[in-house]
PDB file of N, CA and C in Angstrom:
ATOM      1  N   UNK A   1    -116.902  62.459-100.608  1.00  0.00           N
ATOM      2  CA  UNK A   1    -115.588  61.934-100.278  1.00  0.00           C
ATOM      3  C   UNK A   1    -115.669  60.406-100.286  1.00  0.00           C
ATOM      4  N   UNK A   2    -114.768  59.766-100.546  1.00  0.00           N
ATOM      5  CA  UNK A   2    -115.028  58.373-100.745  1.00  0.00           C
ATOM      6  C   UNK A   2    -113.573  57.578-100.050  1.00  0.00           C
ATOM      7  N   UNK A   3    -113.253  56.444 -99.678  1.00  0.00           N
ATOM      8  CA  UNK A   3    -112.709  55.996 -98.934  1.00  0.00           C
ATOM      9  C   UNK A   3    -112.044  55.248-100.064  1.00  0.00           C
ATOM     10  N   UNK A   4    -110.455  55.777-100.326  1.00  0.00           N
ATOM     11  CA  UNK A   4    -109.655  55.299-100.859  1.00  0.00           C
ATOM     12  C   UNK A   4    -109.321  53.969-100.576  1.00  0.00           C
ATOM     13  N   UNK A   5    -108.979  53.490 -98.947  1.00  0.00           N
ATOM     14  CA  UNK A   5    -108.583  52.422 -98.527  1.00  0.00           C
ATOM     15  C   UNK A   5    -109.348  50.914 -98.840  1.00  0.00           C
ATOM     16  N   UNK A   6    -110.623  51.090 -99.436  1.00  0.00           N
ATOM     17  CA  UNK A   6    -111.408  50.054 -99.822  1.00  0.00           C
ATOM     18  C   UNK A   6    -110.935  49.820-101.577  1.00  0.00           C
ATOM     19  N   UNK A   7    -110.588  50.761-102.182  1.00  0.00           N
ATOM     20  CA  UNK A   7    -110.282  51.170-103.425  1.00  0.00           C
ATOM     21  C   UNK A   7    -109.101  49.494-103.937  1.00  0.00           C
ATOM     22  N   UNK A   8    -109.194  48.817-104.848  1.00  0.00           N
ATOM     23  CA  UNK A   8    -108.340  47.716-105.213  1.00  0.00           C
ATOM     24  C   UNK A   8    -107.067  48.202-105.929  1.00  0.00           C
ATOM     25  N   UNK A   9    -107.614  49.220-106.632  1.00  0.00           N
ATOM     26  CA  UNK A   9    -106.438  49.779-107.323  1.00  0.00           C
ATOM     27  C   UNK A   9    -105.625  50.946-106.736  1.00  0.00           C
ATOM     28  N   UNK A  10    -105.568  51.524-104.979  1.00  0.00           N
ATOM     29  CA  UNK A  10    -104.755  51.567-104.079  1.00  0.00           C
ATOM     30  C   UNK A  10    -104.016  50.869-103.625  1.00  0.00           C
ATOM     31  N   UNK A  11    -104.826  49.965-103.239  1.00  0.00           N
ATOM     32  CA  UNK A  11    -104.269  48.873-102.484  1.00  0.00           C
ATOM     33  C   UNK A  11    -103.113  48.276-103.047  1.00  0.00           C
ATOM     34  N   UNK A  12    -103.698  47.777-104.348  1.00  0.00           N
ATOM     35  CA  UNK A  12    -102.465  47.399-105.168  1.00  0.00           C
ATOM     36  C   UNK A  12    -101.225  47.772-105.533  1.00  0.00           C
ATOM     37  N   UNK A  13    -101.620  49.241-105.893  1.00  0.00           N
ATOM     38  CA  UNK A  13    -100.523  50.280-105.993  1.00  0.00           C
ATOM     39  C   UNK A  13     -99.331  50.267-104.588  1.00  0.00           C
ATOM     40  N   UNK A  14    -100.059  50.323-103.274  1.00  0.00           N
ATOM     41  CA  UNK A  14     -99.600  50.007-102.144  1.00  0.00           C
ATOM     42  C   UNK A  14     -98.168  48.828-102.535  1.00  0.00           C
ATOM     43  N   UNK A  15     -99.062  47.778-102.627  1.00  0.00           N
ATOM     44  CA  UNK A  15     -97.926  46.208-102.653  1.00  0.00           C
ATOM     45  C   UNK A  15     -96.784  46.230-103.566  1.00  0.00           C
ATOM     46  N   UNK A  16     -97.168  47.771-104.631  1.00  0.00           N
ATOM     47  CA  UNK A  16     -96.660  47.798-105.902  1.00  0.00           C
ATOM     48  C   UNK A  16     -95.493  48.524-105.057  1.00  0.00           C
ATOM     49  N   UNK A  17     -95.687  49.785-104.430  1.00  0.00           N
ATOM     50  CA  UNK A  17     -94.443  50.505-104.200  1.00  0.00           C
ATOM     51  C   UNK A  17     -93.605  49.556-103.279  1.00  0.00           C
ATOM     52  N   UNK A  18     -94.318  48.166-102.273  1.00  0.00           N
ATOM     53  CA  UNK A  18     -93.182  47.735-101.457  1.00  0.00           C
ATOM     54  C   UNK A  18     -92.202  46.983-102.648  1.00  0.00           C
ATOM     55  N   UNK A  19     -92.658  46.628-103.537  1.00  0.00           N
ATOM     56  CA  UNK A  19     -91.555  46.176-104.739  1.00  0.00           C
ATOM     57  C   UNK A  19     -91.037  46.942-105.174  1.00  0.00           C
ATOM     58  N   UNK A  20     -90.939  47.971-105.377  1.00  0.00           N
ATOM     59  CA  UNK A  20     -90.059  49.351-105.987  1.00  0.00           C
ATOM     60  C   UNK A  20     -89.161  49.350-105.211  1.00  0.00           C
ATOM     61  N   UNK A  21     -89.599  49.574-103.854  1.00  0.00           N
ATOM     62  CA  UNK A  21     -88.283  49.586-102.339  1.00  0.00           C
ATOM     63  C   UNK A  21     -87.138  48.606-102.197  1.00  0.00           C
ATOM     64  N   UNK A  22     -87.696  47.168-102.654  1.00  0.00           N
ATOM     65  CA  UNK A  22     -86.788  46.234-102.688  1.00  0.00           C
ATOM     66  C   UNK A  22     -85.806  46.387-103.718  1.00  0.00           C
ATOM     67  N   UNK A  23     -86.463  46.758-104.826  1.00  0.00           N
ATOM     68  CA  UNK A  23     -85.847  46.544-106.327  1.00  0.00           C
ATOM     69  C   UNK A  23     -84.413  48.167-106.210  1.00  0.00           C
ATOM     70  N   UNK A  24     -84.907  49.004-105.467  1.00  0.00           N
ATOM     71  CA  UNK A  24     -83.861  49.825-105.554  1.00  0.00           C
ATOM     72  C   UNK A  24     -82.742  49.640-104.776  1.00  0.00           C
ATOM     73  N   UNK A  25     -82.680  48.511-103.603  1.00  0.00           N
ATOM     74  CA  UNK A  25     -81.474  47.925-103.181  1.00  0.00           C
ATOM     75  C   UNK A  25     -80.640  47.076-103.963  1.00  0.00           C
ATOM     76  N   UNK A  26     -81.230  46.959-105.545  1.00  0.00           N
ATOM     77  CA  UNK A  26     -80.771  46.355-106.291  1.00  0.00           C
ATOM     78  C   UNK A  26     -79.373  47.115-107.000  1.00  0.00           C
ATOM     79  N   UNK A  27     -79.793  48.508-107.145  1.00  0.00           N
ATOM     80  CA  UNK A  27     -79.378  49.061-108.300  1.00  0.00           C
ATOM     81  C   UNK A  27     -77.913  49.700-107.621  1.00  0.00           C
ATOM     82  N   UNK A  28     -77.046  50.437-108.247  1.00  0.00           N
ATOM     83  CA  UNK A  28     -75.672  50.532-107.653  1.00  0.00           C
ATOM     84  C   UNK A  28     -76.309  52.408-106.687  1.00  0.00           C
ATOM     85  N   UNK A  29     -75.121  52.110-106.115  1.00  0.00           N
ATOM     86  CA  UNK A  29     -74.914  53.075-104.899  1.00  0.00           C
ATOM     87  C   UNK A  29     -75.166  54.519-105.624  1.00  0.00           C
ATOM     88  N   UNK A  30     -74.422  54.411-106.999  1.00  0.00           N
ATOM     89  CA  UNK A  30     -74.451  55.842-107.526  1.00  0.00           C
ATOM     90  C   UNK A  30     -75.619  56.016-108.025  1.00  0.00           C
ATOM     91  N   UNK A  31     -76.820  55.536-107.957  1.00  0.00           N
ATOM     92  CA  UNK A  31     -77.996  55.633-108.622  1.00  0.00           C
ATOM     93  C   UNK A  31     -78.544  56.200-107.518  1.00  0.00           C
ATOM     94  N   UNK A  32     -78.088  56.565-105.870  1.00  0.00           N
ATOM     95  CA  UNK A  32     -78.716  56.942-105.101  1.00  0.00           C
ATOM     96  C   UNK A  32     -80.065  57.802-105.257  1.00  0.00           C
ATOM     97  N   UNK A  33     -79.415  58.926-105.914  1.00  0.00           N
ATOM     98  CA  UNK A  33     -80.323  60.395-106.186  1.00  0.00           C
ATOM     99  C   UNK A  33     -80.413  60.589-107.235  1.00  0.00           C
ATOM    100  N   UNK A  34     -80.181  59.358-108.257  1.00  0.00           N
ATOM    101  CA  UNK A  34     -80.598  59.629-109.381  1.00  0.00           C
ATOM    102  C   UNK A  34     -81.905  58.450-109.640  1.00  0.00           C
ATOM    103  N   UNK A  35     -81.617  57.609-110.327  1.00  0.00           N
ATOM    104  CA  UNK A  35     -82.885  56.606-110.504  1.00  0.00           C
ATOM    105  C   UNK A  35     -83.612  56.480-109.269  1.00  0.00           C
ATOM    106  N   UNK A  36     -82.714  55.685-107.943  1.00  0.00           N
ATOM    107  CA  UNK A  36     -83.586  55.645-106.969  1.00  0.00           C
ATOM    108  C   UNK A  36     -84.383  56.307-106.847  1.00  0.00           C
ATOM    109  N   UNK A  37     -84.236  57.704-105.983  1.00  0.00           N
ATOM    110  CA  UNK A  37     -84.849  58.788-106.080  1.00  0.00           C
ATOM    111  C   UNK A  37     -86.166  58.968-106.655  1.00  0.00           C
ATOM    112  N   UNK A  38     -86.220  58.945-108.179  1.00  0.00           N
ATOM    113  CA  UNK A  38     -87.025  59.105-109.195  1.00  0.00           C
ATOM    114  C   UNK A  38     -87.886  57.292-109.065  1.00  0.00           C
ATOM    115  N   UNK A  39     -87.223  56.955-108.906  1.00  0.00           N
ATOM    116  CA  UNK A  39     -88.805  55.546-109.527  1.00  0.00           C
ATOM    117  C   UNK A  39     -89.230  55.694-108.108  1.00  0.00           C
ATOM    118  N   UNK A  40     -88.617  55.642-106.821  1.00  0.00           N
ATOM    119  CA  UNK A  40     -89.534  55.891-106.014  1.00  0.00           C
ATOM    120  C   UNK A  40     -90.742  57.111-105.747  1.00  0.00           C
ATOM    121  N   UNK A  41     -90.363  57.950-106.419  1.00  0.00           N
ATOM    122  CA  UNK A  41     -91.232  59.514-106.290  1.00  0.00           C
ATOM    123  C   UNK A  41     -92.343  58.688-106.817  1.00  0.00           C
ATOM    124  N   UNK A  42     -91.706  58.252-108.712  1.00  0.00           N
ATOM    125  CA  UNK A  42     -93.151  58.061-109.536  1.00  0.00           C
ATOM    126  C   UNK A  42     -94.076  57.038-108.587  1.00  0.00           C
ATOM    127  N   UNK A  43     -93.520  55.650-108.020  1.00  0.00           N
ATOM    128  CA  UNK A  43     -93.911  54.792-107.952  1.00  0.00           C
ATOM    129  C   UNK A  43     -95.140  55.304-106.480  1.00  0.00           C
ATOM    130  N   UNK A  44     -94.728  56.183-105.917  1.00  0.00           N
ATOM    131  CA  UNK A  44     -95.286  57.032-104.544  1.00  0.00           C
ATOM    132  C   UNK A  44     -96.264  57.505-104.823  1.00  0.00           C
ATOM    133  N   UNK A  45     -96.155  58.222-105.765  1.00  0.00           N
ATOM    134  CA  UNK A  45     -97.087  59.223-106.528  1.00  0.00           C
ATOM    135  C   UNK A  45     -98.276  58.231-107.443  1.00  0.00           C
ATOM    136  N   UNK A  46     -98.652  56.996-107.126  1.00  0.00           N
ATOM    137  CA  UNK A  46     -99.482  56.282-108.153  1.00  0.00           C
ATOM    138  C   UNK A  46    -100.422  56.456-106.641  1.00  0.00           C
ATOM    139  N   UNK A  47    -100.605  55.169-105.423  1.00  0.00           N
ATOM    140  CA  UNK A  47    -101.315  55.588-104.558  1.00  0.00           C
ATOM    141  C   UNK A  47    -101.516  57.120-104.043  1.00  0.00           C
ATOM    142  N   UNK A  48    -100.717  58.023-103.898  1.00  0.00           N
ATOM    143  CA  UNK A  48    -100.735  58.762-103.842  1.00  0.00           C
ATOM    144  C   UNK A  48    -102.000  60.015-104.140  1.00  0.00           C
ATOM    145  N   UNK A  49    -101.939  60.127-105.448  1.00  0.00           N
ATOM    146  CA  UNK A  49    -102.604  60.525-106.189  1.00  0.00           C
ATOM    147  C   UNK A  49    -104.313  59.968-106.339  1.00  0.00           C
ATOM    148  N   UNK A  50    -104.313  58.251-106.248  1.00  0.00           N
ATOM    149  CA  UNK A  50    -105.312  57.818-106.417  1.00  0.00           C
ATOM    150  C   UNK A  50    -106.189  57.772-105.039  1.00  0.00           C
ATOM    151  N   UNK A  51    -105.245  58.365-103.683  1.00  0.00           N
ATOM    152  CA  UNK A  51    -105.979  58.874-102.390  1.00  0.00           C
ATOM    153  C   UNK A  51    -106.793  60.216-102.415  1.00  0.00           C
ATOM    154  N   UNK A  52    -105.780  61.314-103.047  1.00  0.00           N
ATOM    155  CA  UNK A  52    -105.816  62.761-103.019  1.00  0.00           C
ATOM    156  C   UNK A  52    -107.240  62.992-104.111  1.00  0.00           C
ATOM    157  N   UNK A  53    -107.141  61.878-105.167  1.00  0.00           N
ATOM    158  CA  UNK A  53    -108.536  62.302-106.101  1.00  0.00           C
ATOM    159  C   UNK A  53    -109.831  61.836-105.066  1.00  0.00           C
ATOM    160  N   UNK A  54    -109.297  61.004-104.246  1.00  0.00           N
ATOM    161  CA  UNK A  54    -110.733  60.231-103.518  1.00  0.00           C
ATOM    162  C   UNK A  54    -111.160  61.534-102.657  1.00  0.00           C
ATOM    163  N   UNK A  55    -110.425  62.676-102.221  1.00  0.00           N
ATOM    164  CA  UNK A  55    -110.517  63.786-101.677  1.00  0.00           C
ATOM    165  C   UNK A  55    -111.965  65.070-102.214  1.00  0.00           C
ATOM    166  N   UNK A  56    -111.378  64.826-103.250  1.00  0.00           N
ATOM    167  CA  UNK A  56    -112.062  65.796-104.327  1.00  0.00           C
ATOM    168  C   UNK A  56    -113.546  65.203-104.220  1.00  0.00           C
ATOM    169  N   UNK A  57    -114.490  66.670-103.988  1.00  0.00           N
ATOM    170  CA  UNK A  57    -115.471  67.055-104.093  1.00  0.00           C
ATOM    171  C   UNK A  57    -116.529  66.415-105.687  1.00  0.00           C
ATOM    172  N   UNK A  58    -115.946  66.643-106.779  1.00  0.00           N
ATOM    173  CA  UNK A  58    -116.354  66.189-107.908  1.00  0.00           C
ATOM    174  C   UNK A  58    -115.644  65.201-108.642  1.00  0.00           C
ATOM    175  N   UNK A  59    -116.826  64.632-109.494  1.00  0.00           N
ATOM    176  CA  UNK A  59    -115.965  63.216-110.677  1.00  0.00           C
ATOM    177  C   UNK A  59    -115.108  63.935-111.222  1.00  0.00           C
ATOM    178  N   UNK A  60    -114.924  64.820-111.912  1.00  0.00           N
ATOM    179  CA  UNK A  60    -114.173  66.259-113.182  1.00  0.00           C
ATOM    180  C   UNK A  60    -112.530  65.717-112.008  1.00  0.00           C
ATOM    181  N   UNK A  61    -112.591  66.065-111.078  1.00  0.00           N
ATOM    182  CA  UNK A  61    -111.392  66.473-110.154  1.00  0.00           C
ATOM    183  C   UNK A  61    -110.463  64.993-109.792  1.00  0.00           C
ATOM    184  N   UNK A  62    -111.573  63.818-109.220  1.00  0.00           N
ATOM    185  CA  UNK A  62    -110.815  62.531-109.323  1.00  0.00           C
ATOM    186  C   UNK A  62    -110.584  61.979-110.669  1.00  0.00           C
ATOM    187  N   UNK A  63    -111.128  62.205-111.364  1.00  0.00           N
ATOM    188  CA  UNK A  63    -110.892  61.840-112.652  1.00  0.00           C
ATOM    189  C   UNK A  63    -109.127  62.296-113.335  1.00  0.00           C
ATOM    190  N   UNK A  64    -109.052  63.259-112.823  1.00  0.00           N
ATOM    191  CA  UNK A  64    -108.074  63.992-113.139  1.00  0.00           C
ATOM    192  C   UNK A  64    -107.184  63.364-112.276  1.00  0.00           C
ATOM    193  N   UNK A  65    -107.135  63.738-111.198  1.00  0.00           N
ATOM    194  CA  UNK A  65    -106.011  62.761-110.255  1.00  0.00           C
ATOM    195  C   UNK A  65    -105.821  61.111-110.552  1.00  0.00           C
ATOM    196  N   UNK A  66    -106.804  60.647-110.913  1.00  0.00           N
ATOM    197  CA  UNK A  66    -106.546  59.368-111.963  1.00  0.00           C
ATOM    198  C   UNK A  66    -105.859  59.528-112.565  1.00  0.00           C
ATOM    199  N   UNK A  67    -106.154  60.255-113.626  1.00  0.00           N
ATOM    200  CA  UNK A  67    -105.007  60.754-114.760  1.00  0.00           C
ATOM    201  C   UNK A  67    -103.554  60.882-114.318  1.00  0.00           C
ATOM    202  N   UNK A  68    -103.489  61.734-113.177  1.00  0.00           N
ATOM    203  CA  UNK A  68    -101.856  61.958-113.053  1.00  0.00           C
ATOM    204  C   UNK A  68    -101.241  60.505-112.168  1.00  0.00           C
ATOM    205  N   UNK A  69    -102.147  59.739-111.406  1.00  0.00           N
ATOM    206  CA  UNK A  69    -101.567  58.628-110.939  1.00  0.00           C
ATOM    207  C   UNK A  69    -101.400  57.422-112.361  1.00  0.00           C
ATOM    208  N   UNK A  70    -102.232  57.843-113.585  1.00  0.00           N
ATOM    209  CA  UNK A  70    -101.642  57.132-114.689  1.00  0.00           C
ATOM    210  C   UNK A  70    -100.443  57.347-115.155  1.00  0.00           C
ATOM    211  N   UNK A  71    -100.342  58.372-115.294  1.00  0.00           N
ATOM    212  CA  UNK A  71     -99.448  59.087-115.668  1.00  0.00           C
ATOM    213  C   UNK A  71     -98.143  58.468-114.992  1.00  0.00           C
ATOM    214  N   UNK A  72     -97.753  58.929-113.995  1.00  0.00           N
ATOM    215  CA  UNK A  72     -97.146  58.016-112.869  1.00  0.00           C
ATOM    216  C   UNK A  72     -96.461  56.880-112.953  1.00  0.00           C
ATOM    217  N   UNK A  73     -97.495  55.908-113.462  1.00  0.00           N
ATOM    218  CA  UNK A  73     -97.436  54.799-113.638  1.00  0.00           C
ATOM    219  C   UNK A  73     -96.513  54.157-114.995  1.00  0.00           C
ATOM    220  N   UNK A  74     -97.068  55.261-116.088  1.00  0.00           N
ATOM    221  CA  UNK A  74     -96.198  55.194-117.150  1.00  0.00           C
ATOM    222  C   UNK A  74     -94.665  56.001-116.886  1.00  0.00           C
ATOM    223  N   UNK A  75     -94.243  56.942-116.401  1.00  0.00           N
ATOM    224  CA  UNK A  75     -93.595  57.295-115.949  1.00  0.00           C
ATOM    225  C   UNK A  75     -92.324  56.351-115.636  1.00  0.00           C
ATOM    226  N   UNK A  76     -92.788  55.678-114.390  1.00  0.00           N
ATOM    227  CA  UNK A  76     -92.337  54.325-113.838  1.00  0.00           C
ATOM    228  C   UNK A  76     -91.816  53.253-114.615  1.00  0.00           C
ATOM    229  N   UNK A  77     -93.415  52.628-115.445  1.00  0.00           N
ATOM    230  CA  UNK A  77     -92.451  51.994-116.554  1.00  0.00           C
ATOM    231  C   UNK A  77     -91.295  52.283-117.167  1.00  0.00           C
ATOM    232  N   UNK A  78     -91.195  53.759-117.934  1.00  0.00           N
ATOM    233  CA  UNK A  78     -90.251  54.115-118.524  1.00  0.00           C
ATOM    234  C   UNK A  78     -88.636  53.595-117.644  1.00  0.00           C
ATOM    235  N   UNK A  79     -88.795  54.435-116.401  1.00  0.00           N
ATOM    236  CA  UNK A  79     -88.145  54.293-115.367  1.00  0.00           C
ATOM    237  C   UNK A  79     -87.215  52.457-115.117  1.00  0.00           C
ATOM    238  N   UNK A  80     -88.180  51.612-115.471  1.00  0.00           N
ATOM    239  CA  UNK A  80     -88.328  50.453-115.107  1.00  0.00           C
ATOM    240  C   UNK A  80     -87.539  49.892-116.658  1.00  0.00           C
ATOM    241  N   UNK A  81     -87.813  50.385-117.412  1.00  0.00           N
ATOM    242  CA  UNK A  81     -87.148  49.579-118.827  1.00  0.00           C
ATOM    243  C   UNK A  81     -85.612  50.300-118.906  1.00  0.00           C
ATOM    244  N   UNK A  82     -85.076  51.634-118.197  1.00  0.00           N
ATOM    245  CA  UNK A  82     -84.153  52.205-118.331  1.00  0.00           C
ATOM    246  C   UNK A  82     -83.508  51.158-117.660  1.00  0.00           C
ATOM    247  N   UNK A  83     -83.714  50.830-116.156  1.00  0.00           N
ATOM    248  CA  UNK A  83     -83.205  50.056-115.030  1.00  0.00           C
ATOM    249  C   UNK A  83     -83.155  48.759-116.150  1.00  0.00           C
ATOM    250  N   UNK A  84     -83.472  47.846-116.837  1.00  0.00           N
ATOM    251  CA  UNK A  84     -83.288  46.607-117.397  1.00  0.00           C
ATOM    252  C   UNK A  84     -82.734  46.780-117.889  1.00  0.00           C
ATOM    253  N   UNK A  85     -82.552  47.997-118.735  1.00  0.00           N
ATOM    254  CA  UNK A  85     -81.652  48.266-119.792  1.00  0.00           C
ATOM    255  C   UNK A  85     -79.949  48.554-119.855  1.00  0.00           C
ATOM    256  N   UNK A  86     -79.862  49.021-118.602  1.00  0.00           N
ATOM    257  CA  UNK A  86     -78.987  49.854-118.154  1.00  0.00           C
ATOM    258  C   UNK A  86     -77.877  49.112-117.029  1.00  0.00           C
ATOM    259  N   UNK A  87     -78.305  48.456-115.837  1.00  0.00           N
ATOM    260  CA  UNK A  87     -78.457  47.508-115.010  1.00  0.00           C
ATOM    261  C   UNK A  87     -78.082  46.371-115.048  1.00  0.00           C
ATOM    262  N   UNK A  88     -77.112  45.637-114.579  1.00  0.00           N
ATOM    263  CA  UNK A  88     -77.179  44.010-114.619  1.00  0.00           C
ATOM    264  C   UNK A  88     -77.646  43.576-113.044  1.00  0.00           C
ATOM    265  N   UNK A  89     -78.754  43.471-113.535  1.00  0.00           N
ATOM    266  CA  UNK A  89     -80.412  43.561-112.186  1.00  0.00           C
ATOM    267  C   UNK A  89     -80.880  42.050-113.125  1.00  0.00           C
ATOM    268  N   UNK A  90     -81.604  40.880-112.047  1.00  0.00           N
ATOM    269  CA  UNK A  90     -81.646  40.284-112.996  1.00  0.00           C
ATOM    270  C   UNK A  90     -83.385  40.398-113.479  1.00  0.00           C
ATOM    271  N   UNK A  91     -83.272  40.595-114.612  1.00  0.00           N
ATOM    272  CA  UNK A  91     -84.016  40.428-115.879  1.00  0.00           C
ATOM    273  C   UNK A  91     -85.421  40.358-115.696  1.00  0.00           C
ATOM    274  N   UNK A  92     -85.584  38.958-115.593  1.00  0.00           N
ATOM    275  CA  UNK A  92     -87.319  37.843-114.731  1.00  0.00           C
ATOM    276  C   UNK A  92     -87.388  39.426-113.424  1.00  0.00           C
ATOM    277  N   UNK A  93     -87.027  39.690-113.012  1.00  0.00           N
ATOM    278  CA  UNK A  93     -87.163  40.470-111.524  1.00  0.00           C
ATOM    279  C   UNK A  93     -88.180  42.134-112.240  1.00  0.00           C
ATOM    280  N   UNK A  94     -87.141  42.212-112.757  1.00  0.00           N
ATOM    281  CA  UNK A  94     -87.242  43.518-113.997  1.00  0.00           C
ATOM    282  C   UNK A  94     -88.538  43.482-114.662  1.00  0.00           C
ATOM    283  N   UNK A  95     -88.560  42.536-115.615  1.00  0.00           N
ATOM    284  CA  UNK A  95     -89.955  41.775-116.238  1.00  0.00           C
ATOM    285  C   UNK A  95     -91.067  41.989-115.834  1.00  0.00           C
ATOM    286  N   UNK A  96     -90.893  41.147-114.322  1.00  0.00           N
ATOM    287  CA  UNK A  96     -92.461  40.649-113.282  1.00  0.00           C
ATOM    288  C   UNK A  96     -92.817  41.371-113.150  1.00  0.00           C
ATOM    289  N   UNK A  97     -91.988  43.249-112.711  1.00  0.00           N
ATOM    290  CA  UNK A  97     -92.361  44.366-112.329  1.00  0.00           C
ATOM    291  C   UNK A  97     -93.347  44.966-113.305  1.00  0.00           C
ATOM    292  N   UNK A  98     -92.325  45.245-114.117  1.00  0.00           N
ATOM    293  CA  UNK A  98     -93.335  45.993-115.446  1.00  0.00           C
ATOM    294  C   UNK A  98     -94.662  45.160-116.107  1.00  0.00           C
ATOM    295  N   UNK A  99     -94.201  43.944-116.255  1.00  0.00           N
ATOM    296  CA  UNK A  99     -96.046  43.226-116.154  1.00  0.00           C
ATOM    297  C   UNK A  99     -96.998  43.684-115.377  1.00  0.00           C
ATOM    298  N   UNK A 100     -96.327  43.449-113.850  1.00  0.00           N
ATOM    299  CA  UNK A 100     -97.512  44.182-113.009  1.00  0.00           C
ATOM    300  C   UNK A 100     -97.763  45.321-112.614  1.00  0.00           C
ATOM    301  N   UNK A 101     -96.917  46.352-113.147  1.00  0.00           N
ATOM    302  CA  UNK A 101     -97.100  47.996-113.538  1.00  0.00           C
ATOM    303  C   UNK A 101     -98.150  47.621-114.897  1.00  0.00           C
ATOM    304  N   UNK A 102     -98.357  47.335-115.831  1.00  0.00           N
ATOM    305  CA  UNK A 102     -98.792  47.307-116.912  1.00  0.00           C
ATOM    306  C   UNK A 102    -100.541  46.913-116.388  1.00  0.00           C
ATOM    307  N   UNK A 103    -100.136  45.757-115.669  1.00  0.00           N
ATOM    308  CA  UNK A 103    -101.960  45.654-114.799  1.00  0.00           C
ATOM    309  C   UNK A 103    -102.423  46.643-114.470  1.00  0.00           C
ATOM    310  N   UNK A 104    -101.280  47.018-113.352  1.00  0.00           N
ATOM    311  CA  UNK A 104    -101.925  48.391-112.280  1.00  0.00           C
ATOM    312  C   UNK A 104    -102.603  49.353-112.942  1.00  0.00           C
ATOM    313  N   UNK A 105    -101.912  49.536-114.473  1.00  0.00           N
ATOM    314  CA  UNK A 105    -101.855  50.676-115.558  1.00  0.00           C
ATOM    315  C   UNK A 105    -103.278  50.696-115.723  1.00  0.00           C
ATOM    316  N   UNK A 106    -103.874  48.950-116.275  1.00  0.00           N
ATOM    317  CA  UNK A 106    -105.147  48.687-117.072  1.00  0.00           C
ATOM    318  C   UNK A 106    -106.302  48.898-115.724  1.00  0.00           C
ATOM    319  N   UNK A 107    -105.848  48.490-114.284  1.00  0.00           N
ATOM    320  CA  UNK A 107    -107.330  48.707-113.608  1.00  0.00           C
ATOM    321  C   UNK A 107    -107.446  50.006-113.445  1.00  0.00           C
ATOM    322  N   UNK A 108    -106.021  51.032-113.387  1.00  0.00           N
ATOM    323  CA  UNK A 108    -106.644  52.462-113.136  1.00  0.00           C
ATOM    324  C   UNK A 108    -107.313  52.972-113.719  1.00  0.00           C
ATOM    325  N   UNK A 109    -107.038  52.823-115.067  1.00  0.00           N
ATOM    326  CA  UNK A 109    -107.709  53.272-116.557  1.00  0.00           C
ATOM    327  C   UNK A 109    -108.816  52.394-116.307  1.00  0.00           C
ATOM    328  N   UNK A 110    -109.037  50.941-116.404  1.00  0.00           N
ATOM    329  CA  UNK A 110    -110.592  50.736-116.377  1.00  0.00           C
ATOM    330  C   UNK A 110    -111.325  51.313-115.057  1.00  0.00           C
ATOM    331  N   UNK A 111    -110.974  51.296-113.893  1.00  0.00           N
ATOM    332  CA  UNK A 111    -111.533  52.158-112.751  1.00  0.00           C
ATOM    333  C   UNK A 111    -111.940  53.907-113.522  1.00  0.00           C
ATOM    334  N   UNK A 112    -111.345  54.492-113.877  1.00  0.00           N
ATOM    335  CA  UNK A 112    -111.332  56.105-114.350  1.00  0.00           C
ATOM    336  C   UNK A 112    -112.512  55.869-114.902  1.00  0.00           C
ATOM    337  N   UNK A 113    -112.376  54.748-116.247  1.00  0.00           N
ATOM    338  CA  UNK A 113    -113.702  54.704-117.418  1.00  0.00           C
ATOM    339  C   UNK A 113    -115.247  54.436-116.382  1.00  0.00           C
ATOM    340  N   UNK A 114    -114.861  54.248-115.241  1.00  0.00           N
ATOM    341  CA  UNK A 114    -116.150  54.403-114.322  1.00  0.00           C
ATOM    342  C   UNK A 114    -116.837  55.324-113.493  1.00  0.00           C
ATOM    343  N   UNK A 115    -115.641  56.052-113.548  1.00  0.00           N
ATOM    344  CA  UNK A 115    -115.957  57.724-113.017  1.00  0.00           C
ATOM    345  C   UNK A 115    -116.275  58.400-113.525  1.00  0.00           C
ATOM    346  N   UNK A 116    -117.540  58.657-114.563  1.00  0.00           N
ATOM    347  CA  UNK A 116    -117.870  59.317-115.230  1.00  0.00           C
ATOM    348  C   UNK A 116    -118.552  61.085-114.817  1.00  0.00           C
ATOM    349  N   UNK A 117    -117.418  62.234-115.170  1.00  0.00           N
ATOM    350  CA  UNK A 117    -117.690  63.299-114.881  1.00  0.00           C
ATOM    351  C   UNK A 117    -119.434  64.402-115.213  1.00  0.00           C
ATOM    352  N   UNK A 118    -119.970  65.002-114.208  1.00  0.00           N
ATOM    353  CA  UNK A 118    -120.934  65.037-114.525  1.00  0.00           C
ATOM    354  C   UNK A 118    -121.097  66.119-115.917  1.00  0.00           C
ATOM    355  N   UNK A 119    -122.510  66.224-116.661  1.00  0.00           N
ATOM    356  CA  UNK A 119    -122.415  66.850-117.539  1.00  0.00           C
ATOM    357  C   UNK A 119    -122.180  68.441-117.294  1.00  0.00           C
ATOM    358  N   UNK A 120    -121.653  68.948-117.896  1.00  0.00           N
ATOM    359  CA  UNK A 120    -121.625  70.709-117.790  1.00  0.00           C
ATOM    360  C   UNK A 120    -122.766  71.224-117.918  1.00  0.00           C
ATOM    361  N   UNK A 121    -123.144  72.174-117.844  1.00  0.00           N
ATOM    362  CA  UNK A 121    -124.400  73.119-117.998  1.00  0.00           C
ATOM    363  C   UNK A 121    -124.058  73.752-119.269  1.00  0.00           C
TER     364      UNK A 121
END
């Protein structure tokens, strides 16, 4: 078991969702249960996920929960270019986000490429 909370690319993810929270007071009222809703799940689901793999018994298993907190992450983006797209949110705000979703993206993935699962029998 390993201690997520020391983990950089939690942590980060952490600072990442308090910007998601702000950014959805941005968006209109009727987006309540629709976008809101949804970029917060994905954006939840990045720490989330990258706690629940620290859980797991084997590399095979966090590795995988890596995966779906990548996943996540792209998710989000998507999420995040609809909102720019869609939105008169301003822009630079929009931007900064998905840059630093795009980081978060590269340390999870370079973190994963370090978890190397053991060999099979």
């Amino acid at each position: 078991m390993r201690n997520y909370e020391n983990l950089i690319i939690w942590k980060n993810s952490i600072q990442f969702v308090k910007k998601i929270y702000s950014l959805i007071h941005e968006l209109p009222k009727t987006e309540k249960f629709g976008l809101n809703s949804q970029i917060t799940r994905a954006a939840v689901s990045i720490p989330s996920n990258i706690a629940e793999g620290c859980s797991r018994s084997s590399k095979k298993e966090f590795n995988r929960f890596l995966e779906i907190a990548l996943g996540s992450a792209f998710e989000l983006q998507t999420q995040l270019i609809i909102i720019k797209e869609s939105f008169k949110i301003e822009n630079q705000n929009v931007d900064h986000l998905i840059s630093e979703l795009l980081l978060l993206q590269k340390q999870i993935n370079s973190f994963k490429q370090t978890i190397k699962p053991e060999p099979s029998c």
